[in-house]
C-alpha atoms as a PDB file:
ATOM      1  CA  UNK A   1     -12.967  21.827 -26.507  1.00  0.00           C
ATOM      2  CA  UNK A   2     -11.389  18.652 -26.051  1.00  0.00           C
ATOM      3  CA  UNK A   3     -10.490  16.617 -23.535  1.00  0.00           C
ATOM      4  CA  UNK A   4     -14.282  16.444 -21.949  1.00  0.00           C
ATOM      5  CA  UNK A   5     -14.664  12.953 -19.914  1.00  0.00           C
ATOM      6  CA  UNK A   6     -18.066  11.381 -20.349  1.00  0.00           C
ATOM      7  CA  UNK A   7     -19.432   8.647 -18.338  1.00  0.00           C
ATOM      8  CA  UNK A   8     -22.321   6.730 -18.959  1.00  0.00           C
ATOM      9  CA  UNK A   9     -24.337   4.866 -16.110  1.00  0.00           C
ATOM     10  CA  UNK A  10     -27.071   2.581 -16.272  1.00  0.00           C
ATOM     11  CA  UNK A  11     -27.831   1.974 -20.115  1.00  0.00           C
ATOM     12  CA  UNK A  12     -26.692   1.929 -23.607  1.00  0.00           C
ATOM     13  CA  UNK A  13     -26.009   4.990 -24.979  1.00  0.00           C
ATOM     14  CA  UNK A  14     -26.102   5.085 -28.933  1.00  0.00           C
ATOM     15  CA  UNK A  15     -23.928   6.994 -30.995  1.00  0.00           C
ATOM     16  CA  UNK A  16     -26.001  10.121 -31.188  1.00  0.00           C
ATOM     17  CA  UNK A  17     -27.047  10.369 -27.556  1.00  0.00           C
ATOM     18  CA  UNK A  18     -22.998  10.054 -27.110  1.00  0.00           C
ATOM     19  CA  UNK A  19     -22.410  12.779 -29.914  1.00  0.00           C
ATOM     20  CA  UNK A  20     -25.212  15.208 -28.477  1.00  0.00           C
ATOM     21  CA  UNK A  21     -23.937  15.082 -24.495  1.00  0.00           C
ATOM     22  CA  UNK A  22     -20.711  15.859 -26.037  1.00  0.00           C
ATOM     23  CA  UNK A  23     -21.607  18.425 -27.733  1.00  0.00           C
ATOM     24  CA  UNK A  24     -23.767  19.906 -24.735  1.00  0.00           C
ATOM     25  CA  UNK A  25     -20.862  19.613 -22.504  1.00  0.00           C
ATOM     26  CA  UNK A  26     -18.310  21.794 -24.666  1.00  0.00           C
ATOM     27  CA  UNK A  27     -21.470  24.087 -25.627  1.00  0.00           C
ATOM     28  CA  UNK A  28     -21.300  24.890 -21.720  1.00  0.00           C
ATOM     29  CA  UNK A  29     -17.426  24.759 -21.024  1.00  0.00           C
ATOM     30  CA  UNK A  30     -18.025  21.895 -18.528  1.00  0.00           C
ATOM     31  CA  UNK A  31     -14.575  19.232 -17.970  1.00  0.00           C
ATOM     32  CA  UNK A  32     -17.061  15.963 -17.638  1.00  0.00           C
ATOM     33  CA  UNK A  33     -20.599  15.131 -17.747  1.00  0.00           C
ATOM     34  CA  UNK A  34     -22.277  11.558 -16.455  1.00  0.00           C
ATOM     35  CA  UNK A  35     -25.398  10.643 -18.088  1.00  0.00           C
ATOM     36  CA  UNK A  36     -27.922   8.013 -16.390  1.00  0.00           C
ATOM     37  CA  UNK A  37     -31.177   7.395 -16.628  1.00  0.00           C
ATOM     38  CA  UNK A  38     -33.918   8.307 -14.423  1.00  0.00           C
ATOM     39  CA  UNK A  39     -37.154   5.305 -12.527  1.00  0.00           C
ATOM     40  CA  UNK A  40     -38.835   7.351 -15.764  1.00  0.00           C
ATOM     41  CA  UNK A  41     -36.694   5.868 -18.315  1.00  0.00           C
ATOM     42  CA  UNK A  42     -35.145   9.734 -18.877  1.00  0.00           C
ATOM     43  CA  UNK A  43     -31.917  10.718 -19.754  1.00  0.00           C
ATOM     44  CA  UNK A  44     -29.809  12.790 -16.577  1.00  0.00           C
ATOM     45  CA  UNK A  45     -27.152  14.715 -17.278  1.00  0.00           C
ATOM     46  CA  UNK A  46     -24.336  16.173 -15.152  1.00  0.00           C
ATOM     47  CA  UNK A  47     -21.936  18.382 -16.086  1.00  0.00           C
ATOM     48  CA  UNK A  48     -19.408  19.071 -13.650  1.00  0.00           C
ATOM     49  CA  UNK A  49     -17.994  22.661 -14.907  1.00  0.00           C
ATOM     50  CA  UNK A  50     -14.355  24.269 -13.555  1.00  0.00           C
ATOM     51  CA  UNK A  51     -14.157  26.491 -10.741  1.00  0.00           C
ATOM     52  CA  UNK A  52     -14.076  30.252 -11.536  1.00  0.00           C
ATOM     53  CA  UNK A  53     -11.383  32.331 -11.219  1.00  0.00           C
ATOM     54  CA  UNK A  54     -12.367  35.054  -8.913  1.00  0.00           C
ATOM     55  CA  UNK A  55     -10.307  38.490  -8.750  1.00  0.00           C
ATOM     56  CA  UNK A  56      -9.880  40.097  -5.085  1.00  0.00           C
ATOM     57  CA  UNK A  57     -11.563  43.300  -5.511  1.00  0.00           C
ATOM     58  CA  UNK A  58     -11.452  45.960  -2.597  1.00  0.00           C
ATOM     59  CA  UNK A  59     -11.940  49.066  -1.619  1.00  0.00           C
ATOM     60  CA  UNK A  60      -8.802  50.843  -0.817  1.00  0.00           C
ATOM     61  CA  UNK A  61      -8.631  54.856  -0.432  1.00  0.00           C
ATOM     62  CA  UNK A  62     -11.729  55.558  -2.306  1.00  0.00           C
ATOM     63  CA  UNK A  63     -10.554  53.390  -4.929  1.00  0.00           C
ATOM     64  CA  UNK A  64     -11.905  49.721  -6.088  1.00  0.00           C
ATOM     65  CA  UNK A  65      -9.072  48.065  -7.157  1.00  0.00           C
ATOM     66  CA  UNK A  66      -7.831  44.417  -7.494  1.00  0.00           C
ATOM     67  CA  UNK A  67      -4.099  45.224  -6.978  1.00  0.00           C
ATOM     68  CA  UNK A  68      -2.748  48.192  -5.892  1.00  0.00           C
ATOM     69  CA  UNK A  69       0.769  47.265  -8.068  1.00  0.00           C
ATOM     70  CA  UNK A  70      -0.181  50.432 -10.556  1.00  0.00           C
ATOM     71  CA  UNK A  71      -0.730  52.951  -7.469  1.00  0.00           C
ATOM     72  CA  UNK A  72       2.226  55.463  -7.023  1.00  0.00           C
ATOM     73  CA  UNK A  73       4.185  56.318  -4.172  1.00  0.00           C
ATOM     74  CA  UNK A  74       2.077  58.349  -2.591  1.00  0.00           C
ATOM     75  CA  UNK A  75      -1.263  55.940  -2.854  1.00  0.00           C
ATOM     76  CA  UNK A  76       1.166  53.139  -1.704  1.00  0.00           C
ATOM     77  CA  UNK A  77       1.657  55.222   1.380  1.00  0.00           C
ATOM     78  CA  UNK A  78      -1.722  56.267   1.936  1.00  0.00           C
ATOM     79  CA  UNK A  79      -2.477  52.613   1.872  1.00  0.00           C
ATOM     80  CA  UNK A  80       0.357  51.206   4.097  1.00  0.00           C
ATOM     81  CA  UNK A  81      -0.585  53.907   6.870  1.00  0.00           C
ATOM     82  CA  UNK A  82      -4.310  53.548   6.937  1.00  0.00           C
ATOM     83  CA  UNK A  83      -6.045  52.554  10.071  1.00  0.00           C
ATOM     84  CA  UNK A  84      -7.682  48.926   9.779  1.00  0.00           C
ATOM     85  CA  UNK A  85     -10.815  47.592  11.702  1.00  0.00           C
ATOM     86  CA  UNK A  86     -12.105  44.962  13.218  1.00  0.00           C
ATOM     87  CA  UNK A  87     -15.282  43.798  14.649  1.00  0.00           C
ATOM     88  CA  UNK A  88     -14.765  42.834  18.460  1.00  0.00           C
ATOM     89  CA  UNK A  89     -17.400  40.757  19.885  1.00  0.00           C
ATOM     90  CA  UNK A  90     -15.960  40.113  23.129  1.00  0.00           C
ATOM     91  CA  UNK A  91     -15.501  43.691  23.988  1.00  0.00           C
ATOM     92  CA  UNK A  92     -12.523  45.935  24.220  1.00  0.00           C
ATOM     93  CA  UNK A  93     -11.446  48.068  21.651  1.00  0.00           C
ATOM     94  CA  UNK A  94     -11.783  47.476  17.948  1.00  0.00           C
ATOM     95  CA  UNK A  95      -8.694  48.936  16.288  1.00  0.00           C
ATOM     96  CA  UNK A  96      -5.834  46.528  15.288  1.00  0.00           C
ATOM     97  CA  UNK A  97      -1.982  47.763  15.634  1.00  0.00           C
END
Protein backbone atom coordinates (compact mmCIF):
# COMPACT_ATOMS: atom_id res chain seq x y z
CA UNK A 1 0.00 0.00 0.00
CA UNK A 2 1.27 3.32 -0.39
CA UNK A 3 0.29 6.48 0.17
CA UNK A 4 -0.48 5.83 4.16
CA UNK A 5 -0.09 9.35 6.14
CA UNK A 6 1.53 8.95 9.52
CA UNK A 7 1.62 11.47 12.17
CA UNK A 8 3.54 11.46 15.12
CA UNK A 9 2.51 13.45 18.38
CA UNK A 10 4.25 14.01 21.44
CA UNK A 11 7.80 12.29 21.07
CA UNK A 12 10.54 11.10 18.93
CA UNK A 13 9.83 8.35 17.02
CA UNK A 14 13.00 6.31 15.81
CA UNK A 15 13.34 4.73 12.64
CA UNK A 16 11.94 1.38 13.58
CA UNK A 17 8.96 2.52 15.62
CA UNK A 18 8.33 4.65 12.19
CA UNK A 19 8.99 1.43 9.99
CA UNK A 20 6.74 -0.90 12.31
CA UNK A 21 3.43 1.66 12.46
CA UNK A 22 3.89 1.64 8.83
CA UNK A 23 3.89 -1.53 8.38
CA UNK A 24 0.85 -2.10 10.88
CA UNK A 25 -1.12 0.41 9.05
CA UNK A 26 -0.89 -1.28 5.43
CA UNK A 27 -1.07 -4.81 7.34
CA UNK A 28 -4.72 -3.46 8.21
CA UNK A 29 -5.64 -1.42 4.97
CA UNK A 30 -5.97 1.75 7.11
CA UNK A 31 -5.28 5.49 4.92
CA UNK A 32 -3.40 7.15 8.19
CA UNK A 33 -2.45 6.28 11.59
CA UNK A 34 -1.27 8.97 14.53
CA UNK A 35 0.93 7.60 17.08
CA UNK A 36 1.33 9.41 20.65
CA UNK A 37 2.24 8.44 23.69
CA UNK A 38 0.22 7.68 26.62
CA UNK A 39 0.76 9.58 31.00
CA UNK A 40 2.40 5.74 30.91
CA UNK A 41 5.09 6.52 28.57
CA UNK A 42 3.16 3.91 25.90
CA UNK A 43 2.96 4.05 22.43
CA UNK A 44 -1.04 4.87 20.96
CA UNK A 45 -1.87 4.14 17.79
CA UNK A 46 -4.74 5.21 15.51
CA UNK A 47 -5.51 4.04 12.42
CA UNK A 48 -8.16 5.73 10.72
CA UNK A 49 -9.35 2.94 8.03
CA UNK A 50 -11.77 3.85 4.72
CA UNK A 51 -15.35 3.59 4.82
CA UNK A 52 -16.87 0.34 3.43
CA UNK A 53 -18.61 0.00 0.51
CA UNK A 54 -21.93 -1.38 1.38
CA UNK A 55 -24.26 -3.10 -1.40
CA UNK A 56 -28.20 -2.38 -1.06
CA UNK A 57 -29.50 -5.75 -0.57
CA UNK A 58 -33.41 -6.33 -0.49
CA UNK A 59 -35.93 -8.45 -0.61
CA UNK A 60 -37.94 -8.14 -3.69
CA UNK A 61 -40.57 -10.97 -4.85
CA UNK A 62 -39.11 -13.70 -2.84
CA UNK A 63 -35.86 -12.82 -4.13
CA UNK A 64 -32.67 -11.12 -2.25
CA UNK A 65 -31.17 -9.19 -4.69
CA UNK A 66 -28.94 -6.04 -4.90
CA UNK A 67 -30.24 -4.87 -8.34
CA UNK A 68 -32.97 -6.07 -10.05
CA UNK A 69 -31.05 -4.97 -13.66
CA UNK A 70 -30.74 -9.01 -14.49
CA UNK A 71 -34.63 -9.68 -13.71
CA UNK A 72 -36.76 -10.18 -16.95
CA UNK A 73 -39.78 -8.65 -18.05
CA UNK A 74 -41.99 -10.31 -16.21
CA UNK A 75 -40.03 -9.96 -12.59
CA UNK A 76 -39.63 -6.24 -13.63
CA UNK A 77 -43.38 -6.14 -13.68
CA UNK A 78 -44.06 -8.06 -10.73
CA UNK A 79 -41.83 -5.59 -9.04
CA UNK A 80 -43.15 -2.26 -10.50
CA UNK A 81 -46.84 -3.38 -9.52
CA UNK A 82 -46.28 -4.60 -6.03
CA UNK A 83 -48.07 -3.02 -3.17
CA UNK A 84 -45.58 -1.04 -0.77
CA UNK A 85 -46.03 -0.37 3.06
CA UNK A 86 -45.62 1.87 5.45
CA UNK A 87 -45.76 2.15 9.11
CA UNK A 88 -48.37 4.96 10.13
CA UNK A 89 -48.05 6.17 13.56
CA UNK A 90 -50.47 8.84 13.47
CA UNK A 91 -53.27 6.69 12.33
CA UNK A 92 -55.07 6.30 9.08
CA UNK A 93 -54.32 3.85 6.68
CA UNK A 94 -50.93 2.37 5.97
CA UNK A 95 -50.76 1.70 2.23
CA UNK A 96 -48.88 4.25 0.00
CA UNK A 97 -50.30 5.05 -3.72
Amino acid sequence: MTGVNIGVVGFVATQEEFCEIRRRAEACGATSAIARLDSSGDIIVEFRMPAPKFERIRRITGYLVGTTDRFNDAKRAEERDRVRHEINLSGGSNERS
